[in-house]
Protein backbone atom coordinates (compact mmCIF):
# COMPACT_ATOMS: atom_id res chain seq x y z
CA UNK A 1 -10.00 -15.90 -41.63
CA UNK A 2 -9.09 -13.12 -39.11
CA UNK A 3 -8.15 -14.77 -35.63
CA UNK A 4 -7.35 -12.61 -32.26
CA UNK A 5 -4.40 -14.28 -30.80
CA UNK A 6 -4.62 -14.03 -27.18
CA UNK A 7 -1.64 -14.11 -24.75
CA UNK A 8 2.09 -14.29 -24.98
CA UNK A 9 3.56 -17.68 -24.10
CA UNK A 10 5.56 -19.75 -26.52
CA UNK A 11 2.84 -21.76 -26.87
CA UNK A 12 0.82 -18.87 -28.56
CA UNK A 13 3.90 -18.22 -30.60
CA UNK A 14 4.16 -21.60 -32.11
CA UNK A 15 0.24 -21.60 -33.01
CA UNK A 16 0.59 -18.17 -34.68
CA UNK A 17 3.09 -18.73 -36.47
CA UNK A 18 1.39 -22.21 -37.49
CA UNK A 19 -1.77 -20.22 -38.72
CA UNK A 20 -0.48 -17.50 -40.08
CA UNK A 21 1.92 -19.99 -42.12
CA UNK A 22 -2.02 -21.55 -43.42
CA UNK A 23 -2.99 -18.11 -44.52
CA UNK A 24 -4.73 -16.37 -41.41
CA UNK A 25 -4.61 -12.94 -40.43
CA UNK A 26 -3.71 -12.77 -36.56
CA UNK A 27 -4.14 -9.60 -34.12
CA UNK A 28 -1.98 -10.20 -30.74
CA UNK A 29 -3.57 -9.05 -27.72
CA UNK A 30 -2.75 -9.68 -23.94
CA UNK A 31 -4.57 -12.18 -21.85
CA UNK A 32 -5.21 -16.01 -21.09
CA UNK A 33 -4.12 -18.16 -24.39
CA UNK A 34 -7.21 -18.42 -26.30
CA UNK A 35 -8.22 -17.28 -30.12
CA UNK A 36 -11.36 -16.11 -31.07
CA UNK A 37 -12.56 -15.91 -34.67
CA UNK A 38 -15.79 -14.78 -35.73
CA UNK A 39 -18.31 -15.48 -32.53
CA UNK A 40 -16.00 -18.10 -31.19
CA UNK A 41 -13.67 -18.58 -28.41
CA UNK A 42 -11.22 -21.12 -28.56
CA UNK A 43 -9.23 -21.92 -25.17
CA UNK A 44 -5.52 -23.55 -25.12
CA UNK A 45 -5.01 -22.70 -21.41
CA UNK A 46 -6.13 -25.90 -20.31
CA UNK A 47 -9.77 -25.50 -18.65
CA UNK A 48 -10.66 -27.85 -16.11
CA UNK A 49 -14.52 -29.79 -17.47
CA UNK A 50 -15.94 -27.92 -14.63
CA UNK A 51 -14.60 -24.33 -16.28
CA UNK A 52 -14.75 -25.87 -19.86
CA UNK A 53 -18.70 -26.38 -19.15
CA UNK A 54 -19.14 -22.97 -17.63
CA UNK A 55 -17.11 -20.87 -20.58
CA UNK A 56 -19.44 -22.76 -23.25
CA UNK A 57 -22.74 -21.71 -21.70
CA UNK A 58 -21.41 -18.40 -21.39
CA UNK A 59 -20.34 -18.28 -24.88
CA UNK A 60 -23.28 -19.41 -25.79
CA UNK A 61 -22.20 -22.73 -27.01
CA UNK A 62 -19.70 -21.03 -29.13
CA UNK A 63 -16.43 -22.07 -27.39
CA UNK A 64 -13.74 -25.15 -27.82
CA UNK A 65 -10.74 -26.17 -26.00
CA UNK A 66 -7.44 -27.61 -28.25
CA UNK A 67 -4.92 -29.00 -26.78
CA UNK A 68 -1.82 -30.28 -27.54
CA UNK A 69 2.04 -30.99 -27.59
CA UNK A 70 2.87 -27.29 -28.62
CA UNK A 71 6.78 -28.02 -30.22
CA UNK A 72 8.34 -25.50 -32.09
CA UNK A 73 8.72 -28.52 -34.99
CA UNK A 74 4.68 -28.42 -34.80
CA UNK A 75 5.19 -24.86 -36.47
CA UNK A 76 5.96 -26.52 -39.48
CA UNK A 77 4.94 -30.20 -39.65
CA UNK A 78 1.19 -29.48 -37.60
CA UNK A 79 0.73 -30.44 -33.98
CA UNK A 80 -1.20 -33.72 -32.62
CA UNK A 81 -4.08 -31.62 -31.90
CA UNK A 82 -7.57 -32.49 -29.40
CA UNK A 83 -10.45 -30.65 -29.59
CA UNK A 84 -13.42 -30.30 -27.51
CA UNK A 85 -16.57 -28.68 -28.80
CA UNK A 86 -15.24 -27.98 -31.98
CA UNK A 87 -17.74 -26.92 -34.69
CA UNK A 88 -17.74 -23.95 -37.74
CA UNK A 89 -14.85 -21.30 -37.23
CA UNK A 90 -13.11 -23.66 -34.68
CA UNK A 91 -12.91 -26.94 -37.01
CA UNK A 92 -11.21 -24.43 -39.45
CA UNK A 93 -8.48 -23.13 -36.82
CA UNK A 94 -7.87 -27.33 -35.58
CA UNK A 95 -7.85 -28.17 -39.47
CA UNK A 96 -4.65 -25.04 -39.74
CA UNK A 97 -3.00 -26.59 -36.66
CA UNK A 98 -2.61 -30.37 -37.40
CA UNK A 99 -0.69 -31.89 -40.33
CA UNK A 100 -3.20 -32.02 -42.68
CA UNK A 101 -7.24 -30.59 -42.62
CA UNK A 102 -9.75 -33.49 -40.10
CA UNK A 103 -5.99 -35.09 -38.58
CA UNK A 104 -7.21 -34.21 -35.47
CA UNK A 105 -9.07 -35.54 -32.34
CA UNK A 106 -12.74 -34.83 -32.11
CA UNK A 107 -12.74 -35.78 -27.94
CA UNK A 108 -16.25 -34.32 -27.21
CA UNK A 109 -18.02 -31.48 -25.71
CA UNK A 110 -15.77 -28.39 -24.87
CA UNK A 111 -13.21 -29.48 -21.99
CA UNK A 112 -12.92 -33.00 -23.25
CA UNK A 113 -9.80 -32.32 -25.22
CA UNK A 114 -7.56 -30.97 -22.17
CA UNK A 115 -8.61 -34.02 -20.48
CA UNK A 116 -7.60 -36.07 -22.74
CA UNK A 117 -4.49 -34.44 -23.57
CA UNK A 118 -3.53 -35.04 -20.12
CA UNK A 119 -4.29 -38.71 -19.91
CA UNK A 120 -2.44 -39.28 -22.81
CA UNK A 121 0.41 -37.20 -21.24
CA UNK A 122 0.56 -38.88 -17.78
CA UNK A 123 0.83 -42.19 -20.15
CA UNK A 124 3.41 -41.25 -21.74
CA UNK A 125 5.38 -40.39 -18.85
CA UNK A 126 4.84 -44.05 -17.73
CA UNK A 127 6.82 -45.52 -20.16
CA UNK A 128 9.66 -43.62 -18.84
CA UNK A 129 8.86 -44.78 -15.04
CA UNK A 130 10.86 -48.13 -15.84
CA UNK A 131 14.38 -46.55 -16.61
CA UNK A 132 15.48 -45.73 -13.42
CA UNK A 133 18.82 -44.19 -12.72
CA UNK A 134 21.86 -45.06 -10.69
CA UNK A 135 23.33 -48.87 -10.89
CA UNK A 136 20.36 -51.12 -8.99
CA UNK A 137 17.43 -50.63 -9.89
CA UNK A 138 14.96 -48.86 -7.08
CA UNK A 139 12.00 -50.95 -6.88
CA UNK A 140 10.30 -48.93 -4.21
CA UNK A 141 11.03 -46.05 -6.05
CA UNK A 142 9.30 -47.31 -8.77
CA UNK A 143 6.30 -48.62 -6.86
CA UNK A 144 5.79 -44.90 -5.50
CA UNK A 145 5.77 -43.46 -8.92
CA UNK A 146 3.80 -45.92 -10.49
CA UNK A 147 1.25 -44.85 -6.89
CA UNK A 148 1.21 -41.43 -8.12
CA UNK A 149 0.87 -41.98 -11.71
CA UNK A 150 -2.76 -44.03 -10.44
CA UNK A 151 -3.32 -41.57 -8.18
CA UNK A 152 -3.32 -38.46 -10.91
CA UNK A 153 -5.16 -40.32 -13.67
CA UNK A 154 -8.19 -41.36 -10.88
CA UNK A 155 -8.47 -37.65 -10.13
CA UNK A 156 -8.43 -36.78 -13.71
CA UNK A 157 -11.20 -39.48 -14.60
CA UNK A 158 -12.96 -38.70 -11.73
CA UNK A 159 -13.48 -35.26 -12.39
CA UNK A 160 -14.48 -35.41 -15.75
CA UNK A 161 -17.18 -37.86 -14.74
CA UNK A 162 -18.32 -35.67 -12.23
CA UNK A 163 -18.54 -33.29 -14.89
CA UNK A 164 -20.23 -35.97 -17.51
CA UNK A 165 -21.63 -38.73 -16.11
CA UNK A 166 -21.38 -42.24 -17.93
CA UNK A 167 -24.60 -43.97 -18.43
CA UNK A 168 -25.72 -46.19 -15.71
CA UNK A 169 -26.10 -48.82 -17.97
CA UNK A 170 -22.98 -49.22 -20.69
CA UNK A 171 -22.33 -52.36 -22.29
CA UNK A 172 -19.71 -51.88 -24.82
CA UNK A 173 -16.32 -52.73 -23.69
CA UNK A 174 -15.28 -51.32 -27.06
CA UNK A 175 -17.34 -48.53 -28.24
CA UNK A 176 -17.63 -48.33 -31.86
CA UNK A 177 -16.20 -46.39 -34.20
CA UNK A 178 -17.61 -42.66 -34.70
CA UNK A 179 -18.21 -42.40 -30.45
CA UNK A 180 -19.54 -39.38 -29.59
CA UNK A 181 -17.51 -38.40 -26.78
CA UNK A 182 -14.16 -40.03 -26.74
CA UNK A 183 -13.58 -38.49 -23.50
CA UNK A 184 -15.97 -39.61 -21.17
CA UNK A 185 -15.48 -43.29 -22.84
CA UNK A 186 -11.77 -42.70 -21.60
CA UNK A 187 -12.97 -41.59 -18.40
CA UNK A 188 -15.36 -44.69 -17.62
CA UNK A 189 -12.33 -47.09 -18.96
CA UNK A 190 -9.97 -45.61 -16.44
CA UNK A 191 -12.55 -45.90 -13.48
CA UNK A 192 -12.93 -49.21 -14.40
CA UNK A 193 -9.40 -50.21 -14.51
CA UNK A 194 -8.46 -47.81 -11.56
CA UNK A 195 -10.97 -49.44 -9.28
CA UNK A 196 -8.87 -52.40 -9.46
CA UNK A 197 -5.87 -50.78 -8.05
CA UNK A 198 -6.70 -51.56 -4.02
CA UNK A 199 -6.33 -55.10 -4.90
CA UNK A 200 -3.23 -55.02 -6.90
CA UNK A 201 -1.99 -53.53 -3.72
CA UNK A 202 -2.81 -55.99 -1.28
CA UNK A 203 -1.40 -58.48 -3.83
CA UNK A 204 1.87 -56.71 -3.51
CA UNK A 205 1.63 -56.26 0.16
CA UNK A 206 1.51 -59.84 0.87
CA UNK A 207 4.25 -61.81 1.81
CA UNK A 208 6.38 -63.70 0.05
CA UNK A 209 5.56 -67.58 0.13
C-alpha cells in the first residue's frame, strides 16, 4: 500500500521505518504527523475530541487518530497501538504498526484513541508517584501530585464527554465485551470515580482523633 508520511519527528521515523519494514511504500513530506493512504487521513499528533470530530467531518468520515508509546524497540517488535475511527486503509496501517495484525485497541470514533492513550499514560505515571526521593518520605508532596494527577484525568474525561455524551441512563458497571466505544465508557468511569474526590478530601482534611 502506498502511504504519505507526513512530518519529521522521531515519532514519524519510528512508524516509517515500522511500515516500510511490513512492506509499504512511504513518500516523506513536511507537515503535522499524520499518513494518508488512499482517501484516508490518519492523525498521530494527538487531536483533542473536539479537533478529532471536526477533521472526520471534514474528511468526510475518512480519518483516524493512533496513538501510542512510539519507542524505537516498537520499530521492530510493533507498538501498543489505539485507534479511533479506524476502518479500510487505516485498519491495514494499525494492523503494520502493532505486533501482530487486530493487536490493537479499537477505542471508538476518531479522537477516542489519543484520549485514551493519555489516560492510560497519566496512570502509569501514578505508579511512580509513591517512590519519592530524598531519605523521609514527603507526604505533602505526594498529596499534591496525587491533586494534580485527579485534576488532569477530570479535564481529560470531561472533555471527551463534552465531546460524546454518555447516555443518561447507563446501567452496566461493566460493559460487555465487544463495547462500542471504549472511550467514552472510560470517560463515564472516571467521572464517576472523580466525583468522589471532594470527599476523599475532606476525609483527609479532618483532624486527627
Amino acid at each position: 500500500m502506498d502511504i504519505e508520511a507526513y512530518g519529521n519527528s522521531s515519532t514519524l521515523t519510528a512508524v516509517c521505518t515500522r511500515l516500510a519494514a511490513a512492506g509499504h511504500a512511504l513518500t516523506r513530506r513536511d507537515g503535522p504527523d499524520a499518513l494518508v493512504c488512499g482517501r484516508w487521513r490518519i492523525d498521530l499528533s494527538a487531536p483533542t475530541p473536539q479537533a478529532a470530530q471536526a477533521l472526520a467531518a471534514f474528511h468526510g468520515g475518512r480519518y483516524a487518530d493512533l496513538a501510542a508509546h512510539w519507542l524505537p524497540a516498537g520499530e521492530r517488535l510493533g507498538f501498543a497501538v489505539y485507534a479511533g475511527g479506524a476502518a479500510d486503509e487505516a485498519c491495514a496501517v494499525a494492523d503494520a504498526l502493532a505486533p501482530l495484525p487486530g493487536a490493537w485497541l479499537d477505542c471508538g470514533p476518531a479522537g477516542s484513541a489519543t484520549f485514551s492513550w493519555q489516560c492510560v499514560e497519566a496512570l502509569r505515571y501514578a505508579q511512580h508517584l509513591g517512590l519519592l526521593h530524598g531519605a523521609l518520605p514527603d507526604a505533602d508532596e505526594w498529596l499534591r501530585r496525587q491533586q494534580q494527577l485527579l485534576t488532569r484525568l477530570d479535564e481529560l474525561a470531561g472533555r471527551y464527554l463534552a465531546c460524546h455524551p454518555a447516555p443518561a441512563v447507563y446501567a452496566p458497571a461493566f460493559p460487555a465485551a465487544g463495547h462500542p466505544h471504549f472511550a467514552q465508557a472510560l470517560a463515564l468511569w472516571l467521572s464517576h470515580v472523580l466525583a468522589l474526590r471532594c470527599a476523599w478530601q475532606r476525609l483527609l482534611e479532618q483532624p486527627a482523633p
